[in-house]
Protein backbone atom coordinates (compact mmCIF):
# COMPACT_ATOMS: atom_id res chain seq x y z
CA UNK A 1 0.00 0.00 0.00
CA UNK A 2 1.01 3.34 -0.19
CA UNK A 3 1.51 5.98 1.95
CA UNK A 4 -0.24 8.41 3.29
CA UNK A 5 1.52 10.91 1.90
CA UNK A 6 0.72 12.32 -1.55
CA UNK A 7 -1.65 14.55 -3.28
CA UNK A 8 -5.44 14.61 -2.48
CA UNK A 9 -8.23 13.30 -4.72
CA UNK A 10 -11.74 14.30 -4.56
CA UNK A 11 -13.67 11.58 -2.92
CA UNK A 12 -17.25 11.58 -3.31
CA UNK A 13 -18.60 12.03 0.00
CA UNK A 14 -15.82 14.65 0.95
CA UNK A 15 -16.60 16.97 -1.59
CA UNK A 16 -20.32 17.27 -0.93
CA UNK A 17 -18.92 19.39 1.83
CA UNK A 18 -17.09 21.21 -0.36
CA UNK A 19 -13.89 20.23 1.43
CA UNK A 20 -10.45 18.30 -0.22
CA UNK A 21 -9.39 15.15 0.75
CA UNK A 22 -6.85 14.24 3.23
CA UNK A 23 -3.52 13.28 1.48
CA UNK A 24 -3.05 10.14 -0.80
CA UNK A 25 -5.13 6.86 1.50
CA UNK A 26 -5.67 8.84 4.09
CA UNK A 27 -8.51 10.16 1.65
CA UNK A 28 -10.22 7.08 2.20
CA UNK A 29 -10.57 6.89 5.73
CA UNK A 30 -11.77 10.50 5.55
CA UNK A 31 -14.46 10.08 2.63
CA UNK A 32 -15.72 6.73 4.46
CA UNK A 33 -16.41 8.41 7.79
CA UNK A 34 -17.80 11.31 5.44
CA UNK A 35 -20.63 9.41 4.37
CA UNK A 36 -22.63 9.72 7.33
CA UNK A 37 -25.56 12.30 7.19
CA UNK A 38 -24.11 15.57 8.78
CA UNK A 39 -26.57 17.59 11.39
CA UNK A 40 -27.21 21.23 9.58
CA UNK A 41 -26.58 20.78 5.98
CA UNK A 42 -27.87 17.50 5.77
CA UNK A 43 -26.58 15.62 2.75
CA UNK A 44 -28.14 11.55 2.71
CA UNK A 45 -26.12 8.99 4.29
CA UNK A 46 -25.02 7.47 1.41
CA UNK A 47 -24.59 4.21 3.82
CA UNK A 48 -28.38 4.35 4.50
CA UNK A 49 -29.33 1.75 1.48
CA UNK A 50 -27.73 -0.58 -0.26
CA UNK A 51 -28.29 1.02 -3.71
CA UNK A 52 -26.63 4.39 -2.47
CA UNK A 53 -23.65 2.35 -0.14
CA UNK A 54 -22.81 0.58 -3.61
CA UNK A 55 -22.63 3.48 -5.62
CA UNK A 56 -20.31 5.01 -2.99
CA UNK A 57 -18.23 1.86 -3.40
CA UNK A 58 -18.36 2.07 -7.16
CA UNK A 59 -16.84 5.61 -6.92
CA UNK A 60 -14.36 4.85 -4.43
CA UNK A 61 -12.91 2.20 -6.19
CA UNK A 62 -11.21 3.23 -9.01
CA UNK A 63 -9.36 6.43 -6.72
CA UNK A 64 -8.15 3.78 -3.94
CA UNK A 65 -7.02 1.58 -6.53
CA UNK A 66 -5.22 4.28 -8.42
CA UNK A 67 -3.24 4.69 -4.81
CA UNK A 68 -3.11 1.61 -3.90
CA UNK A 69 0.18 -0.79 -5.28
CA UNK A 70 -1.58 -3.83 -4.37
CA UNK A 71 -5.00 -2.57 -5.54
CA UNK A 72 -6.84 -3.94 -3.14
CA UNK A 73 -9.66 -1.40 -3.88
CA UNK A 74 -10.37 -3.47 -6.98
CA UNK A 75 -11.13 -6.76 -5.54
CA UNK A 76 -13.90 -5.40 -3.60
CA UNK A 77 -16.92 -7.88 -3.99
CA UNK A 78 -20.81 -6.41 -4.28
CA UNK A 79 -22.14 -5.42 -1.38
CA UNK A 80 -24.85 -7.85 -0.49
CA UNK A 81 -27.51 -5.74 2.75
CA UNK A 82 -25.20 -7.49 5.39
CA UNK A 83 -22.16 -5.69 4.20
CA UNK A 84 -24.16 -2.52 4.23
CA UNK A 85 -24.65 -3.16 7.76
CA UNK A 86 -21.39 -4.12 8.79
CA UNK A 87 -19.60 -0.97 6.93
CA UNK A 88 -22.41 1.33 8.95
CA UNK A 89 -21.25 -0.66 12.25
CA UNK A 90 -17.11 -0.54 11.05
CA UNK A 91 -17.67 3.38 10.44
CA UNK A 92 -19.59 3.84 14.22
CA UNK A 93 -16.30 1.96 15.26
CA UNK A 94 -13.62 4.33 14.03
CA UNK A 95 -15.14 7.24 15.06
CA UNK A 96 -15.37 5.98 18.33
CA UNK A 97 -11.77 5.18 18.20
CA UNK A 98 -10.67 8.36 15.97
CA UNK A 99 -12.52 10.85 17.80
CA UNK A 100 -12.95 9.55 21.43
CA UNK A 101 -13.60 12.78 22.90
CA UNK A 102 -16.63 13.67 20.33
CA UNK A 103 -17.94 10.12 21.61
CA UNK A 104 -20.91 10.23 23.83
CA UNK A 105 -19.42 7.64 25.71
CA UNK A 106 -15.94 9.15 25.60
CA UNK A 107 -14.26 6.19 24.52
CA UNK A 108 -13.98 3.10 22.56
CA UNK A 109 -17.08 1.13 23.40
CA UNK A 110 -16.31 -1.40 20.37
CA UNK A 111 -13.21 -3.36 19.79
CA UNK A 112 -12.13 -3.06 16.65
CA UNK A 113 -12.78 -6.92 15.51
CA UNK A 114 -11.66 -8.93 12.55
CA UNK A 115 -8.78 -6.58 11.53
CA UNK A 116 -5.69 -8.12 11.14
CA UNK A 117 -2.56 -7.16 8.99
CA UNK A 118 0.15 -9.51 7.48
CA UNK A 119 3.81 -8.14 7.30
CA UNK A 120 6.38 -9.54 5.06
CA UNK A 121 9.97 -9.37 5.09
CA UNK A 122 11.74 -9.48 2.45
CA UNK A 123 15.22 -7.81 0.93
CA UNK A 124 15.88 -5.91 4.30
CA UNK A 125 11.90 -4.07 3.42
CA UNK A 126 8.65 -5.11 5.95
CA UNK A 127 5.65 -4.69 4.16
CA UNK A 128 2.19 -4.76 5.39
CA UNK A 129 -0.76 -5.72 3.99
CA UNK A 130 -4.27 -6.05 5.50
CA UNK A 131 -5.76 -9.81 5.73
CA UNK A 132 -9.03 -11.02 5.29
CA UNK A 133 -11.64 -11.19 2.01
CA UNK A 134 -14.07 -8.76 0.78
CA UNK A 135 -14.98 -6.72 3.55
CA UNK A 136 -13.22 -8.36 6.47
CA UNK A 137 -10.38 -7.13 4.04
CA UNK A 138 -11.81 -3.36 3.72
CA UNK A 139 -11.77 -2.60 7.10
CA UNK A 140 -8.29 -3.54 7.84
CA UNK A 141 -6.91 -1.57 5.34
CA UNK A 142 -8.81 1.78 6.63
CA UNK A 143 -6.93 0.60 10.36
CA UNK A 144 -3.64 -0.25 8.55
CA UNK A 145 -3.86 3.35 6.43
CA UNK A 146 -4.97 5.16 9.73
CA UNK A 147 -1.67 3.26 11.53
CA UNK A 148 0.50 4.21 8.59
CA UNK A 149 -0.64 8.47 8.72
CA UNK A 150 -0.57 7.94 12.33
CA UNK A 151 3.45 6.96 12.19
CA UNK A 152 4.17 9.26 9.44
CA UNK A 153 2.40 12.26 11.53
CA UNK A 154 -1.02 12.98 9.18
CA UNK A 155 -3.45 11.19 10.86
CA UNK A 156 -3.25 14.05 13.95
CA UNK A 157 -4.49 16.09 11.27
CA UNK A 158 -7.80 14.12 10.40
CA UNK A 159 -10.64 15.66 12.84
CA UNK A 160 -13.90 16.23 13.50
CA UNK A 161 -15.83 19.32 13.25
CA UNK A 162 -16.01 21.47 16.63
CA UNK A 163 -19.45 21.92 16.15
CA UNK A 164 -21.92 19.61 18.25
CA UNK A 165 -24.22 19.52 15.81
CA UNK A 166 -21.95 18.83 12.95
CA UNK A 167 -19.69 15.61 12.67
CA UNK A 168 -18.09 16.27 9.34
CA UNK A 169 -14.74 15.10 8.78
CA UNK A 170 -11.65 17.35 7.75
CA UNK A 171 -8.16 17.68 6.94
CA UNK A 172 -6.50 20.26 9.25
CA UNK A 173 -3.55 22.03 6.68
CA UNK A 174 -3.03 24.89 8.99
CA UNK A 175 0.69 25.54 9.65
CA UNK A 176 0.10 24.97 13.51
CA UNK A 177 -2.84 22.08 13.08
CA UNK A 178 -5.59 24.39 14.95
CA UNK A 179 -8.22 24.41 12.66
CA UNK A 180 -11.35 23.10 14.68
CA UNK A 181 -14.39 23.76 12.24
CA UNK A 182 -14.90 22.15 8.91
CA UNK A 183 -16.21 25.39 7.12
CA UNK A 184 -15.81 28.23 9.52
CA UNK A 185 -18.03 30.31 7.74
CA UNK A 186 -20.47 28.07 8.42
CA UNK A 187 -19.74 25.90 11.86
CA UNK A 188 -17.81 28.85 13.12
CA UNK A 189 -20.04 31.42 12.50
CA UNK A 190 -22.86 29.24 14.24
CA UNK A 191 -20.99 29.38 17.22
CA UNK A 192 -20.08 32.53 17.23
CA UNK A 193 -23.13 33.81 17.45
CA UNK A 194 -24.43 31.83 19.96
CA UNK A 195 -21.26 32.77 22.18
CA UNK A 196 -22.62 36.44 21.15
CA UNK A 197 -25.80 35.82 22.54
CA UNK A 198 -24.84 34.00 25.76
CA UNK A 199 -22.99 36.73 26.27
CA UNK A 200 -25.61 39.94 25.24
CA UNK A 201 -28.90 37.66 26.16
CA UNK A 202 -30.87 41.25 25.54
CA UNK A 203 -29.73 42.49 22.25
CA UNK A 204 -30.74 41.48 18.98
CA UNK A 205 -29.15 38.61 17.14
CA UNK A 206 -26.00 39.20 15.14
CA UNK A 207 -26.56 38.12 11.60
């Protein structure tokens, strides 16, 4: 697999928040978690039915495989209602264990099951590459490609939106990694204005 390193691609459920994709994999943990149904703009979850999950996957496919050397991306079976399912349960899981602290439980309440990773050695090189079929095999390459950013320093920058009403996943690219909204024109200026009001409960409402 590749690293995460590289340039972004426009994934499809990224860019319906008009954001850019994390660098190279990364992208794909970023546009999976993306396809949930965000709080004030609303987009579907495209993981809601299986006719919208596989058209998802049928977009997805092609840019993982085109970053992927072992193009695991293309061996991706159909997704039958059970794999919807399971990806909707896999994608509770790594938010959980992403973004503990924008958990309601505050933790990981889910192991992260059936994820395994096979390294090879071989001409002084390890390699690693996630185990499993189908998608027993998907969801340990989203942990492997989170462990890779994590050791090459990107995956700090993957977050969740501030906002409590907004879970919308985003690639932090400021110099100092302190971004906290995903659209700060939007999120931010939400919260801004209630911080205005909490603080001025008897003047009019900044617009």
């Amino acid at each position: 697999m590749t690293s995460g390193a590289g340039e972004s691609r426009d994934w499809p459920a990224t860019t319906r928040y008009n954001l850019s994709g994390a660098p190279g994999e990364l992208g794909l943990v970023q546009d999976f978690l993306n396809t949930i149904e965000e709080g004030s703009v609303a987009p579907p979850d495209l993981l809601a039915t299986l006719p919208a999950a596989q058209e998802w996957v049928d977009e997805v496919r092609g840019l993982w495989s085109s970053l992927d050397d072992a193009c695991w991306g293309r061996d991706l079976p159909p997704l039958t209602e059970r794999d919807r399912r399971r990806l909707v349960a896999i994608r509770r899981r790594m938010f959980r264990g992403l973004f503990p602290t924008a958990a309601e439980d505050g933790g990981l309440a889910e192991p992260q099951a059936h994820a395994g990773v096979r390294l090879t050695l071989s001409q002084g090189e390890v390699s690693a590459e996630p185990t499993g079929r189908g998608w027993a095999q998907f969801e340990s390459a989203l942990l492997l490609i989170c462990y890779r950013a994590r050791l090459a320093g990107h995956l700090r920058r993957l977050k969740t939106c501030k906002s409590h009403e907004c879970d919308v996943v985003f690639y932090d690219r400021s110099p100092n990694n302190s971004a906290v909204w995903h659209d700060v024109r939007v999120c931010g200026n939400r919260a801004n204005v209630r911080a205005h009001r909490a603080r001025h409960p008897g003047r009019a409402a900044v617009t």
